[in-house]
Protein backbone atom coordinates (compact mmCIF):
# COMPACT_ATOMS: atom_id res chain seq x y z
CA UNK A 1 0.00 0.00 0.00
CA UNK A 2 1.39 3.34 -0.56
CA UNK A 3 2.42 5.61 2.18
CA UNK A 4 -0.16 8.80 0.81
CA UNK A 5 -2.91 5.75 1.03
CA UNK A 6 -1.84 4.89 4.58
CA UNK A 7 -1.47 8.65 5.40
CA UNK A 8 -4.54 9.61 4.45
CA UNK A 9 -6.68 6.30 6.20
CA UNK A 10 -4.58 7.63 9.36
CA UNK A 11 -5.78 11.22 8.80
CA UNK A 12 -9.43 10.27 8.48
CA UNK A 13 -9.60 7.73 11.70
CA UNK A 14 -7.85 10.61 13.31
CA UNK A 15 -10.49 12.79 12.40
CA UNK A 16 -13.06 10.54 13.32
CA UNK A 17 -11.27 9.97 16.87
CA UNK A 18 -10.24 6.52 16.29
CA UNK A 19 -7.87 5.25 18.66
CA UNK A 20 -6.03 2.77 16.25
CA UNK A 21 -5.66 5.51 14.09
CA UNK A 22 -3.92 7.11 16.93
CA UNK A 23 -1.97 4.75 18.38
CA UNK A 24 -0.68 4.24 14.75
CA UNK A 25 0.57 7.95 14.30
CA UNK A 26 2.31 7.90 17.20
CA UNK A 27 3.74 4.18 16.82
CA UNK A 28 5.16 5.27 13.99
CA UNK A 29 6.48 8.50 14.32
CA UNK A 30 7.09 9.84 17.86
CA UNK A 31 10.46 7.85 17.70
CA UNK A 32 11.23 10.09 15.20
CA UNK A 33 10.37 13.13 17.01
CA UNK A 34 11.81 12.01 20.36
CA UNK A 35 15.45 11.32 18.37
CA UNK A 36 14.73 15.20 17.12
CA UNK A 37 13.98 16.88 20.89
CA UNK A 38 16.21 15.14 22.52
CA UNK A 39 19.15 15.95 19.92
CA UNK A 40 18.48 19.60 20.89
CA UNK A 41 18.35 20.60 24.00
CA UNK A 42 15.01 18.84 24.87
CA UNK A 43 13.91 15.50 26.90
CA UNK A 44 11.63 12.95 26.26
CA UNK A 45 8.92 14.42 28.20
CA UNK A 46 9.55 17.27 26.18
CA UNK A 47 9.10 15.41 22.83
CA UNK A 48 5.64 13.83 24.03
CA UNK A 49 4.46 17.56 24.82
CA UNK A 50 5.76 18.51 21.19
CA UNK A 51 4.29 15.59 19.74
CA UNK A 52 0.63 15.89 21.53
CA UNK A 53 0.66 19.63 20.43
CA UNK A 54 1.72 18.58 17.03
CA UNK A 55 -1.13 16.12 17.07
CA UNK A 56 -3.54 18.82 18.16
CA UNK A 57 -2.81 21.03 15.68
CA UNK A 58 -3.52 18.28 12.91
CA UNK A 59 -6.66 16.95 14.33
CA UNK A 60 -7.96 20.57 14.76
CA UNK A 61 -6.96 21.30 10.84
CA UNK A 62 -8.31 17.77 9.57
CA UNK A 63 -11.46 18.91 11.76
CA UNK A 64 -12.13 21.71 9.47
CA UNK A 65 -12.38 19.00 6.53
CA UNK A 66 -10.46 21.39 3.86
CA UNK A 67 -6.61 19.98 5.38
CA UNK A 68 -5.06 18.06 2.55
CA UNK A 69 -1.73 16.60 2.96
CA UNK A 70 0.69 17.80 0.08
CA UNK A 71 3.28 15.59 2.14
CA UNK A 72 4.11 12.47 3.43
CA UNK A 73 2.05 12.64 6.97
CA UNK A 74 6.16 12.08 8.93
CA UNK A 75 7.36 14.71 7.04
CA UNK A 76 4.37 17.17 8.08
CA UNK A 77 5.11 16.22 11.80
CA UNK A 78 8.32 16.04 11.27
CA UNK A 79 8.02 20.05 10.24
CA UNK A 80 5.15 20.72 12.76
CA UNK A 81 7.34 19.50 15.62
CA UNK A 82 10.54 21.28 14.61
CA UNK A 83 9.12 24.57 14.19
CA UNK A 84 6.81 23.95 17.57
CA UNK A 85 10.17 22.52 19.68
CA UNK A 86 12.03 25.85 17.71
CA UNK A 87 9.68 28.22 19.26
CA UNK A 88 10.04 26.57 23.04
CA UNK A 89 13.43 26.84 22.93
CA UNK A 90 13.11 30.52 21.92
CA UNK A 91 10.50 30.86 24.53
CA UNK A 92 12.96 29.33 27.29
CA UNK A 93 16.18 31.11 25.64
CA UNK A 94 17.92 27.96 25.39
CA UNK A 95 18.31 28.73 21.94
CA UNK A 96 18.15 32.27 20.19
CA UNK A 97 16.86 35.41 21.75
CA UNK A 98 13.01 35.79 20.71
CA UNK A 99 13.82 38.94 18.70
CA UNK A 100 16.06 36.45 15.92
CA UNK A 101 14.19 35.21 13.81
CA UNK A 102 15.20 30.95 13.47
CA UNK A 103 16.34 30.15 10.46
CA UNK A 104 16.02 26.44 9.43
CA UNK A 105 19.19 25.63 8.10
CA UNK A 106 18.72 22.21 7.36
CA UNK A 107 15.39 21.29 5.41
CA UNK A 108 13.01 18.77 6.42
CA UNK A 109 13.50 16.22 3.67
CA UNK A 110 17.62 16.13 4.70
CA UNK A 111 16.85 15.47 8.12
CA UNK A 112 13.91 13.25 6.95
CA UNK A 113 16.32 11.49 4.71
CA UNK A 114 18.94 11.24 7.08
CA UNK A 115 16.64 9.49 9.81
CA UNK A 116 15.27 7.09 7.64
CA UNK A 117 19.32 5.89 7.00
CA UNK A 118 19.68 5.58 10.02
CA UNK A 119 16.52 3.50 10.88
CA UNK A 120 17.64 1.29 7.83
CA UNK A 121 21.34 1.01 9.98
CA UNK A 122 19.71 -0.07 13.23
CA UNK A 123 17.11 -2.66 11.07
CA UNK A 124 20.33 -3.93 9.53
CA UNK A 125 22.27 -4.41 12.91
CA UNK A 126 18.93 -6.18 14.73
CA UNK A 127 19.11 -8.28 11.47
CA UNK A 128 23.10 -8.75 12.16
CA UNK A 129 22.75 -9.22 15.98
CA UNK A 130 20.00 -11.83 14.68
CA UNK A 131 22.04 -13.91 13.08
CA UNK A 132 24.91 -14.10 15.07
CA UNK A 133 24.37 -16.84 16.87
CA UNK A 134 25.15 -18.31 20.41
CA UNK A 135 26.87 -17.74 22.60
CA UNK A 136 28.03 -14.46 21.24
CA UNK A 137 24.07 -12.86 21.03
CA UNK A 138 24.14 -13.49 24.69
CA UNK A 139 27.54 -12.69 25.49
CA UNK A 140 26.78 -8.67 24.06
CA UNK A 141 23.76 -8.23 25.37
CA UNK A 142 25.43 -9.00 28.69
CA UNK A 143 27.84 -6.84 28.54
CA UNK A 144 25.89 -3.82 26.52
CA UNK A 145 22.34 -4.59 27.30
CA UNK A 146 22.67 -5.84 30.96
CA UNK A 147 25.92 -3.73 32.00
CA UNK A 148 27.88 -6.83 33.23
CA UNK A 149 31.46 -6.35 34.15
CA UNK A 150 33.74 -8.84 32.25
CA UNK A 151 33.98 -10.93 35.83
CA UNK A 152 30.17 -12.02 36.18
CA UNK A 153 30.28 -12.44 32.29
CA UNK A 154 33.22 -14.80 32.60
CA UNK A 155 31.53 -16.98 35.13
CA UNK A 156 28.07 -17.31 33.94
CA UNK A 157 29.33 -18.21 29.96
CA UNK A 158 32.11 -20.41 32.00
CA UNK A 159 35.47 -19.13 30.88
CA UNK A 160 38.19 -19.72 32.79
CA UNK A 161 39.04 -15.67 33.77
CA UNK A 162 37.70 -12.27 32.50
CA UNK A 163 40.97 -11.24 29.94
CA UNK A 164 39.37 -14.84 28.40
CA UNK A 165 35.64 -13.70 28.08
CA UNK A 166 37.04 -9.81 26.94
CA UNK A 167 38.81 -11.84 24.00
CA UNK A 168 35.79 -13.64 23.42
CA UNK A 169 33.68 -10.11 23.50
CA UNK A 170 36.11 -8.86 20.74
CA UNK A 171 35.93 -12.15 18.53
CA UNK A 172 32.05 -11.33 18.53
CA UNK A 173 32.18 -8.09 17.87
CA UNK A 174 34.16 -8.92 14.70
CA UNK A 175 32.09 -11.69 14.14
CA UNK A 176 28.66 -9.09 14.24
CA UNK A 177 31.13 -6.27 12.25
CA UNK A 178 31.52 -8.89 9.85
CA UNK A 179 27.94 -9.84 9.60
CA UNK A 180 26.34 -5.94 9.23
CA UNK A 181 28.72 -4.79 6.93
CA UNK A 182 28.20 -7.77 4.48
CA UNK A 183 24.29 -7.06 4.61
CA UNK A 184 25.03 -3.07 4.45
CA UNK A 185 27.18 -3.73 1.25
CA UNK A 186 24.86 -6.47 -0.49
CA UNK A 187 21.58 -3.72 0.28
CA UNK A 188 23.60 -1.04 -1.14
CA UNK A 189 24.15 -3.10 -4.26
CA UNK A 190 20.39 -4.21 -4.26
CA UNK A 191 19.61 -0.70 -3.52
């Protein structure tokens, strides 16, 4: 299905007050917004504020029943948020002084283009971290996912001393290296 179909389903059940329809827009975009707050200046409190103002500024214009979406529906948050997140941080001084007026320096579609790499990246590394296999899947997430010091890691995967389960670490992350850049190069070339 195409994204202006999807976009458009989302903007009518949104209209209509439908809560799937809402869960949906958020599902799939308030990462995206978060990522964008957070990288300046903000928190992720302050991204759900963004985004729930951003969402009540869309229901209020798709309301009116003469919005139409000349965009992808990300790309109008996407814009909504920035320039609503812009104008707190002028508000709060954290970032120009109210009199300046911002100047977007980057346009939407670049940073739009630029999250949706890096989305593709982190797909391709779950795929990687997918098929690395055991014990080495378990052996990372210990150390990066559960903070274990190289100690507890050595006696719960039973090596003999931790400089033995920090060599093991680094032969996995070579391994998983390995792996994602393989996939990154053979989806460039299918690409």
């Amino acid at each position: 299905m195409k994204p202006e179909l999807i976009d458009n389903d989302l903007l009518k059940g949104l209209a209509e007050g439908d809560r799937k329809s809402i869960e949906l827009i958020y599902k799939s975009h308030f990462n995206m917004i978060q990522t964008l707050v957070i990288n300046n200046s903000g928190s992720s409190d302050d991204a759900r504020d963004i985004f729930q103002e951003a969402l009540v500024v869309l229901y209020e214009k798709v309301q009116m029943g003469s919005f139409e979406l000349n965009c992808q529906l990300k790309t109008y948050l996407y814009s909504v948020c920035k320039r609503l997140w812009l104008k707190r941080l002028q508000q709060n001084s954290r970032y120009v002084t109210p009199d300046v007026e911002v100047e977007l320096t980057v346009s939407v579609e670049e940073d739009m283009a630029a999250h949706e790499k890096r989305d593709a990246d982190y797909e391709l590394m779950n795929k990687a971290i997918g098929n690395l296999g055991e014990p080495c899947k378990s052996l990372l997430e210990a150390y990066y996912i559960n903070k274990m010091n190289m100690q507890d890691i050595a006696s719960q995967f039973g090596y003999t001393n931790a400089d033995n389960a920090k060599n093991q670490k680094y032969k996995c992350l070579m391994r998983l290296k390995k792996i994602f850049f393989t996939q990154y190069k053979n989806g460039n070339e299918n690409g």
